[in-house]
N, C-alpha and C. Protein backbone atom coordinates (compact mmCIF):
# COMPACT_ATOMS: atom_id res chain seq x y z
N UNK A 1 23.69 -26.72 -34.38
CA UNK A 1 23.30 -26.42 -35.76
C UNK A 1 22.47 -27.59 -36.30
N UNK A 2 21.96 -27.44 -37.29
CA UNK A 2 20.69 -28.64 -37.44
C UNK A 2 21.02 -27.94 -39.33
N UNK A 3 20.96 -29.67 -40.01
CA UNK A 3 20.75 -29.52 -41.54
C UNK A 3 19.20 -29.92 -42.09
N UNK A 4 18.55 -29.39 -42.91
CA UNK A 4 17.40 -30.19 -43.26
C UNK A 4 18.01 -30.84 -44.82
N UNK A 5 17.67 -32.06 -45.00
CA UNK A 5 17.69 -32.54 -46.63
C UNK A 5 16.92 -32.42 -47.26
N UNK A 6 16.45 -31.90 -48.42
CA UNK A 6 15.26 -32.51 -48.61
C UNK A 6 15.48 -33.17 -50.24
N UNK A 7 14.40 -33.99 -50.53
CA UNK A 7 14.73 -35.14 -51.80
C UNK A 7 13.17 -35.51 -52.41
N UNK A 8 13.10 -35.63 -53.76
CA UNK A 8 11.61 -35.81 -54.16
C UNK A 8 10.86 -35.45 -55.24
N UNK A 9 11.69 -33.96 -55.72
CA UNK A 9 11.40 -33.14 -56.61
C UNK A 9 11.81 -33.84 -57.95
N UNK A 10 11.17 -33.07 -59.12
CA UNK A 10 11.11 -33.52 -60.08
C UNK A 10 10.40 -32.69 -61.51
N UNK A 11 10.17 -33.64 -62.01
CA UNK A 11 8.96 -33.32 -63.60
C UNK A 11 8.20 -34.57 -63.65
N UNK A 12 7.19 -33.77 -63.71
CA UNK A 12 5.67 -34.69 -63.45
C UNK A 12 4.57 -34.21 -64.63
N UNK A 13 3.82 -34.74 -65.59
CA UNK A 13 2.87 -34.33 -65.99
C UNK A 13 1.48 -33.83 -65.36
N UNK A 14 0.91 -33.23 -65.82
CA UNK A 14 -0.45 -32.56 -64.90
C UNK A 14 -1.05 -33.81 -64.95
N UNK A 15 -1.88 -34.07 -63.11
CA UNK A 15 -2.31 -35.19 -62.90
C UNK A 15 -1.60 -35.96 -62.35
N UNK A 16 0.09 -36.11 -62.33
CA UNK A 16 0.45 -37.08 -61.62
C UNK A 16 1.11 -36.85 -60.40
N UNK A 17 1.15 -37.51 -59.84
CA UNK A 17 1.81 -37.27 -58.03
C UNK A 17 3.67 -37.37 -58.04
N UNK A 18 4.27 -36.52 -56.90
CA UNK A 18 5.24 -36.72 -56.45
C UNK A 18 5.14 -37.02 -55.10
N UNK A 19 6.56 -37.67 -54.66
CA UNK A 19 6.79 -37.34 -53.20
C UNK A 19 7.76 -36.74 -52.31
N UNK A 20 7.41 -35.81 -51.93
CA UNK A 20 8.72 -35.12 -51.24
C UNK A 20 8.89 -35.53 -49.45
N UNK A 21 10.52 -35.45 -49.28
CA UNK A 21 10.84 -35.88 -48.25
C UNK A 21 11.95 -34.54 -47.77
N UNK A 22 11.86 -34.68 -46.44
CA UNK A 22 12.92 -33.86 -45.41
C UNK A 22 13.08 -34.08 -44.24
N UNK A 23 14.79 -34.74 -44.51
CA UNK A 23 15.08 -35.05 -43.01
C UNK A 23 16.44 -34.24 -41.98
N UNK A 24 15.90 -34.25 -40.91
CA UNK A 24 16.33 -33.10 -40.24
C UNK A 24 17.83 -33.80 -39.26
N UNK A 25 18.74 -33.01 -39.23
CA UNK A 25 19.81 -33.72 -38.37
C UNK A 25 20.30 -32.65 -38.14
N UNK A 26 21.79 -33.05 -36.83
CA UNK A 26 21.90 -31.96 -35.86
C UNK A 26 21.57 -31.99 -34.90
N UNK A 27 21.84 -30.90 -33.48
CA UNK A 27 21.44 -31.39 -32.30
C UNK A 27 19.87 -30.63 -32.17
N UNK A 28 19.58 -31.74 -32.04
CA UNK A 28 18.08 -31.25 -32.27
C UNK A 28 17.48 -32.32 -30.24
N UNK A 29 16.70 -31.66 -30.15
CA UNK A 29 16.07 -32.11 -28.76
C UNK A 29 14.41 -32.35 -29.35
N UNK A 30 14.16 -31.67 -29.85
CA UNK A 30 12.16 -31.67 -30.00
C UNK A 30 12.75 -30.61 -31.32
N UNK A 31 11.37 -31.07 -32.50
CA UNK A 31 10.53 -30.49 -33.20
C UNK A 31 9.29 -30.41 -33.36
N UNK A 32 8.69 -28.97 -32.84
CA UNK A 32 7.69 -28.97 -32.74
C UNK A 32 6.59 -28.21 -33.93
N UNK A 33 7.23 -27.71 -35.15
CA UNK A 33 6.63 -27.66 -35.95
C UNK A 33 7.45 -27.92 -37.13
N UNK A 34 6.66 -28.41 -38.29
CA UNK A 34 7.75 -28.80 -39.59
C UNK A 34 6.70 -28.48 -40.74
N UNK A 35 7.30 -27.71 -41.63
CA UNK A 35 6.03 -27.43 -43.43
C UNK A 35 6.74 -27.73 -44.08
N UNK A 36 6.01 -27.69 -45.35
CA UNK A 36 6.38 -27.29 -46.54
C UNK A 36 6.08 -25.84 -47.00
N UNK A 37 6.65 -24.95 -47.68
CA UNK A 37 6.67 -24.06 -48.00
C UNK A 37 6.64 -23.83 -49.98
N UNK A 38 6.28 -22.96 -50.19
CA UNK A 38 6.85 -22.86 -51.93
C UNK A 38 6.86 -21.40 -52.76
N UNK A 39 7.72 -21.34 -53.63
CA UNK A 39 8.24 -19.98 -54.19
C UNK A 39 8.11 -20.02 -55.31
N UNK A 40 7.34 -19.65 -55.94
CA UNK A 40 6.96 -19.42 -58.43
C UNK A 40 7.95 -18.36 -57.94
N UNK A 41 8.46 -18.28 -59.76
CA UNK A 41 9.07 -17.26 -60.04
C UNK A 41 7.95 -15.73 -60.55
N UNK A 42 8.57 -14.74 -59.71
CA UNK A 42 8.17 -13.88 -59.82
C UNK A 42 7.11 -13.71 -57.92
N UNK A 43 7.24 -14.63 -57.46
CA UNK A 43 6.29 -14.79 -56.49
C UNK A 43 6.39 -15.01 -55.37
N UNK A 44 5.88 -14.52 -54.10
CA UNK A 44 6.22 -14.35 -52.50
C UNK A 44 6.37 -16.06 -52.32
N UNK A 45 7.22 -16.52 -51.31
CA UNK A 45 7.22 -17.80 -50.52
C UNK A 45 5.97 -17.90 -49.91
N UNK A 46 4.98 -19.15 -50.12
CA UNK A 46 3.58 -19.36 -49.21
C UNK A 46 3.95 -20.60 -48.77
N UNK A 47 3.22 -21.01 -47.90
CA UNK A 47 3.73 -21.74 -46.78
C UNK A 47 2.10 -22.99 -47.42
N UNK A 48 2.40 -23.83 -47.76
CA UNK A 48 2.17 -24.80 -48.79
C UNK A 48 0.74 -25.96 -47.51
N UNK A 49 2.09 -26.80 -46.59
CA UNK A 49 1.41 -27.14 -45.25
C UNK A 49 2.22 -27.55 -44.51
N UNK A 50 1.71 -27.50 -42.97
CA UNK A 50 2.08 -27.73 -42.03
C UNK A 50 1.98 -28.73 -40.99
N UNK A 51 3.02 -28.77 -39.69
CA UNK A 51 2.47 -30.10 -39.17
C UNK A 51 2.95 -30.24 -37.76
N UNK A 52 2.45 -30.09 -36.77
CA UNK A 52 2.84 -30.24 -35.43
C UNK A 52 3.44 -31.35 -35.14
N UNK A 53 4.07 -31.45 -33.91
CA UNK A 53 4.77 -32.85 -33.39
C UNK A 53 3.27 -33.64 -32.76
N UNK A 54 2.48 -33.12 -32.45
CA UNK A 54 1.21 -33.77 -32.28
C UNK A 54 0.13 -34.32 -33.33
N UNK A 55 0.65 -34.26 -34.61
CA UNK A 55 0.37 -34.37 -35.98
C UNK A 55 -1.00 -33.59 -36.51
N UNK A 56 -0.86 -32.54 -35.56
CA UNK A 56 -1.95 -31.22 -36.44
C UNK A 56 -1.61 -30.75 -37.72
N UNK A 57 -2.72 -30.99 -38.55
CA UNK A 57 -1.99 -30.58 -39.71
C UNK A 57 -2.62 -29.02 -40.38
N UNK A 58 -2.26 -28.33 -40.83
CA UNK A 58 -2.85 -26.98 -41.85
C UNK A 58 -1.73 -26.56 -43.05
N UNK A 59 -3.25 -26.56 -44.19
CA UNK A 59 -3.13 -26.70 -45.95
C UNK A 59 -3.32 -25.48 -46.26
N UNK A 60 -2.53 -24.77 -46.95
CA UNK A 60 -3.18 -23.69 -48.03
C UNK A 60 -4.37 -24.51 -48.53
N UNK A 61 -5.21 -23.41 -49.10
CA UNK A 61 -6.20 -23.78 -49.41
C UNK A 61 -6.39 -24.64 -50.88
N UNK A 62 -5.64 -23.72 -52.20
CA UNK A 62 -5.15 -24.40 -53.03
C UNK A 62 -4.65 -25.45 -53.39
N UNK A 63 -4.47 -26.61 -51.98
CA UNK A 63 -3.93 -27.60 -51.88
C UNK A 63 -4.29 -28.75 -51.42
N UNK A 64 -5.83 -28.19 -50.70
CA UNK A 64 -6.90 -28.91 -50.14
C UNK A 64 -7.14 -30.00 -50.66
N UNK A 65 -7.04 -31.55 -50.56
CA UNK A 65 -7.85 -32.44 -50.95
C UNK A 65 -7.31 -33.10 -51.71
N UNK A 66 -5.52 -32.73 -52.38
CA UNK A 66 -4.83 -32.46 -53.47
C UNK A 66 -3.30 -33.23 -52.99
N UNK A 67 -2.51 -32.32 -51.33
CA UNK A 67 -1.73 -32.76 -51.04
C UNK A 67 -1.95 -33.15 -49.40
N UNK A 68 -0.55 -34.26 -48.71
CA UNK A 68 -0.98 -34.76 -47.58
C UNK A 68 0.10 -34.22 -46.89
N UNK A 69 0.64 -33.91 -45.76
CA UNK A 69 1.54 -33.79 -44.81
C UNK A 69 1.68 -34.60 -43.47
N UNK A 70 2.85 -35.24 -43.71
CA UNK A 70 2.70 -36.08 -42.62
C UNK A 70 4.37 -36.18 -42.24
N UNK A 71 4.76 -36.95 -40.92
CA UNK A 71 5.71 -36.58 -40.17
C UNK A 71 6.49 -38.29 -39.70
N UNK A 72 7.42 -38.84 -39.20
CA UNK A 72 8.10 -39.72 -38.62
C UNK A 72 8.95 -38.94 -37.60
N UNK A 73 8.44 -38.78 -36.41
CA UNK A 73 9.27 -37.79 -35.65
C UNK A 73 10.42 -38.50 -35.15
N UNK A 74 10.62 -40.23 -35.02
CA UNK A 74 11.68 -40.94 -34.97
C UNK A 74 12.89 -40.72 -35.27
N UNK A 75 12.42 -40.56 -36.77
CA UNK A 75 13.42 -40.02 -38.35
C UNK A 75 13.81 -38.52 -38.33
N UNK A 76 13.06 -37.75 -37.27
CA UNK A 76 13.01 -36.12 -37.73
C UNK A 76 12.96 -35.71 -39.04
N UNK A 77 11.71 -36.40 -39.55
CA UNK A 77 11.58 -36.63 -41.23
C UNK A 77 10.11 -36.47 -41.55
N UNK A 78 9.75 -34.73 -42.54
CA UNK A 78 8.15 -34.90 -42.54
C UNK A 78 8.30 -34.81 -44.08
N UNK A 79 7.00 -35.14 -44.58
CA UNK A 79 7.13 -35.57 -45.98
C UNK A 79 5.59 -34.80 -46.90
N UNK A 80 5.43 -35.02 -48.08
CA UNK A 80 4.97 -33.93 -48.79
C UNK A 80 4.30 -35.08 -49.80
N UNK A 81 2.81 -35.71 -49.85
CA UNK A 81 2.33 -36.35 -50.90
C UNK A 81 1.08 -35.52 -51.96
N UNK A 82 1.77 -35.03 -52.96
CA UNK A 82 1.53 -34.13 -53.58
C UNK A 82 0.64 -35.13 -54.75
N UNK A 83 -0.43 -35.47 -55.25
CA UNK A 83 -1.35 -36.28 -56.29
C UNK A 83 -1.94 -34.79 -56.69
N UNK A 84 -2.55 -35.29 -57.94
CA UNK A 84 -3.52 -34.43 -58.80
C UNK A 84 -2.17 -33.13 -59.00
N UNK A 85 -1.41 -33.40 -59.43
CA UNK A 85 -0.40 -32.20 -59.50
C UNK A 85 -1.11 -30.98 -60.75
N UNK A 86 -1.12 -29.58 -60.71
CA UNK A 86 -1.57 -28.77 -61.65
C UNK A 86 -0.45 -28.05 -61.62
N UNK A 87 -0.05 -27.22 -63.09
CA UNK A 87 0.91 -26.52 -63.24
C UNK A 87 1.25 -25.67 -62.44
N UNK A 88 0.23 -25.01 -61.66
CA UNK A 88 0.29 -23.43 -61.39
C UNK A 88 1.22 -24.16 -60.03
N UNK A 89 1.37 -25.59 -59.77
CA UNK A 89 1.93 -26.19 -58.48
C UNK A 89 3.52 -26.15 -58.87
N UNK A 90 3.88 -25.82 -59.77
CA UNK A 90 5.18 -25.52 -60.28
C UNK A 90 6.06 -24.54 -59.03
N UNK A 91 6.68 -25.08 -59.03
CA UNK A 91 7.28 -24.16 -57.68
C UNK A 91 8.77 -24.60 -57.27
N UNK A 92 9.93 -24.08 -56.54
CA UNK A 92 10.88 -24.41 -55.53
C UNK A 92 10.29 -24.62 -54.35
N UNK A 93 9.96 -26.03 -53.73
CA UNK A 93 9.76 -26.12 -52.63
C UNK A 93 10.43 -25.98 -51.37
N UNK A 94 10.30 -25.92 -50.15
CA UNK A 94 10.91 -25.53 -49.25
C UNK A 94 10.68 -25.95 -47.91
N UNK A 95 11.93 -26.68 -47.10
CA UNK A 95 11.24 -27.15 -45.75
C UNK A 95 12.05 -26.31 -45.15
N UNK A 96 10.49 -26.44 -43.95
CA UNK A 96 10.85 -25.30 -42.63
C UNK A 96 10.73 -26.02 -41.51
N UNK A 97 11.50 -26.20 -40.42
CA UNK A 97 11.42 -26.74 -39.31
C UNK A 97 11.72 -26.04 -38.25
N UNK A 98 10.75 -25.65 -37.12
CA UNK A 98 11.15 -24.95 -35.82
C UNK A 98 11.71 -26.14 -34.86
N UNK A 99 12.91 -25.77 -34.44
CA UNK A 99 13.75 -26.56 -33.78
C UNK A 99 14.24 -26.43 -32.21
N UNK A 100 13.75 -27.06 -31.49
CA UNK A 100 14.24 -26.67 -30.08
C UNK A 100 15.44 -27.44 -30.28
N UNK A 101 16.82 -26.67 -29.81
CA UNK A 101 18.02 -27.75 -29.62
C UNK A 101 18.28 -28.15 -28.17
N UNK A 102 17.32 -27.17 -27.21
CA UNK A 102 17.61 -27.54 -25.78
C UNK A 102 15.85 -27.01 -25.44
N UNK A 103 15.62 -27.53 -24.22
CA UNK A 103 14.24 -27.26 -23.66
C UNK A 103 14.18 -26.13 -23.96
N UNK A 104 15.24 -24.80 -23.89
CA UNK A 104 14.53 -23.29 -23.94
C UNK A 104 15.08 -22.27 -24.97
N UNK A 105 15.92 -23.37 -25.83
CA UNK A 105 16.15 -22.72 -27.07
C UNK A 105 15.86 -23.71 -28.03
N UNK A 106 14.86 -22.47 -29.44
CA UNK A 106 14.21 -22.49 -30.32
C UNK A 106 14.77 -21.97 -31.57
N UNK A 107 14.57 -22.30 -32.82
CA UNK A 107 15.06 -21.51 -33.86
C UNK A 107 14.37 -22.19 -34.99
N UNK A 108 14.27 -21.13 -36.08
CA UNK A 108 14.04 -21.98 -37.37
C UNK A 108 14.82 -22.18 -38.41
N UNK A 109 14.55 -23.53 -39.31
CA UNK A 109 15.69 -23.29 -40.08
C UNK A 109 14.79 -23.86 -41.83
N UNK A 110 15.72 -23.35 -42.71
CA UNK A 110 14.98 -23.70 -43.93
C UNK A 110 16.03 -24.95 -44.95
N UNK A 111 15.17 -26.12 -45.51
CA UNK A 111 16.33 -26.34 -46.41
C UNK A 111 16.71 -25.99 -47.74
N UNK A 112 17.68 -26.58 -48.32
CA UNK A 112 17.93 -26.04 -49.71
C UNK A 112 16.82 -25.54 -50.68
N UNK A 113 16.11 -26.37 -51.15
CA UNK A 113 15.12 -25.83 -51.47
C UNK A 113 14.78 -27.18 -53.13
N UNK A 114 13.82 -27.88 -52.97
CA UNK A 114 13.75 -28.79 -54.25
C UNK A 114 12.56 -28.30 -55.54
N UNK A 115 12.95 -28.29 -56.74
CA UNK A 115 12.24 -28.02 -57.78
C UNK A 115 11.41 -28.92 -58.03
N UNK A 116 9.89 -28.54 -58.09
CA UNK A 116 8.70 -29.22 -58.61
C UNK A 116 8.36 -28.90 -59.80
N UNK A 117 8.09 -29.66 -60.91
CA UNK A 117 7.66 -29.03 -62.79
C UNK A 117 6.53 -29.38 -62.79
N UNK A 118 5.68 -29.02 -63.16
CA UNK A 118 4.12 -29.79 -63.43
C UNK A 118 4.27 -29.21 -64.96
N UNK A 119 4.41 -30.57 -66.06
CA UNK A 119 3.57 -29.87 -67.29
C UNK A 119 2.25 -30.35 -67.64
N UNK A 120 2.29 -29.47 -68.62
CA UNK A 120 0.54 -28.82 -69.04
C UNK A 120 0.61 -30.09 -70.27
């Protein structure tokens, strides 16, 4: 079984940055992919960005230029540097990690889930 934490969230005025963190524990062998994810109310979960164990990264587009994704695979810990924050970034964020716990088993798992505020 594998827990993710995650820690970071907050209230931020429009314009200013947070940082989100998630670290992964459990019997974990390899992670080979880890995001961020996010959910508005009223609104489908989109998958925010992403990040290989080879440190490939892919952004929603909305997020381009805006936020960074990056990883400590040491730590089993990828993290979320969110600057230029805009309201509509208001969201429950969400980490996702695909988890091998043995060479040929895989699974994904999500964590709790941390609140981002952007005000206007």
């Amino acid at each position: 079984q594998v827990q993710l934490v995650e820690s970071g969230g907050g209230l931020v005025q429009a314009g200013g940055s947070l940082r989100l963190s998630c670290a992964a524990s459990g019997i974990i062998f390899s992670i080979p992919n880890m995001g961020w994810y996010r959910q508005a109310p009223g609104k489908q979960r989109e998958l925010v960005a992403s990040i290989s164990s080879g440190s490939s990264t892919n952004y929603a587009d909305s997020v381009k230029g805006r936020f960074t994704i990056s990883r400590d695979n040491a730590k089993n810990t990828v993290y979320l540097q969110m600057n230029s924050l805009k309201p509509e970034d208001t969201a429950v964020y969400y980490c996702n990690a695909e988890v091998r716990s043995t060479l040929l088993r895989k699974s994904g798992y999500w964590g709790q889930g941390t609140q981002v505020t952007v005000s206007s």
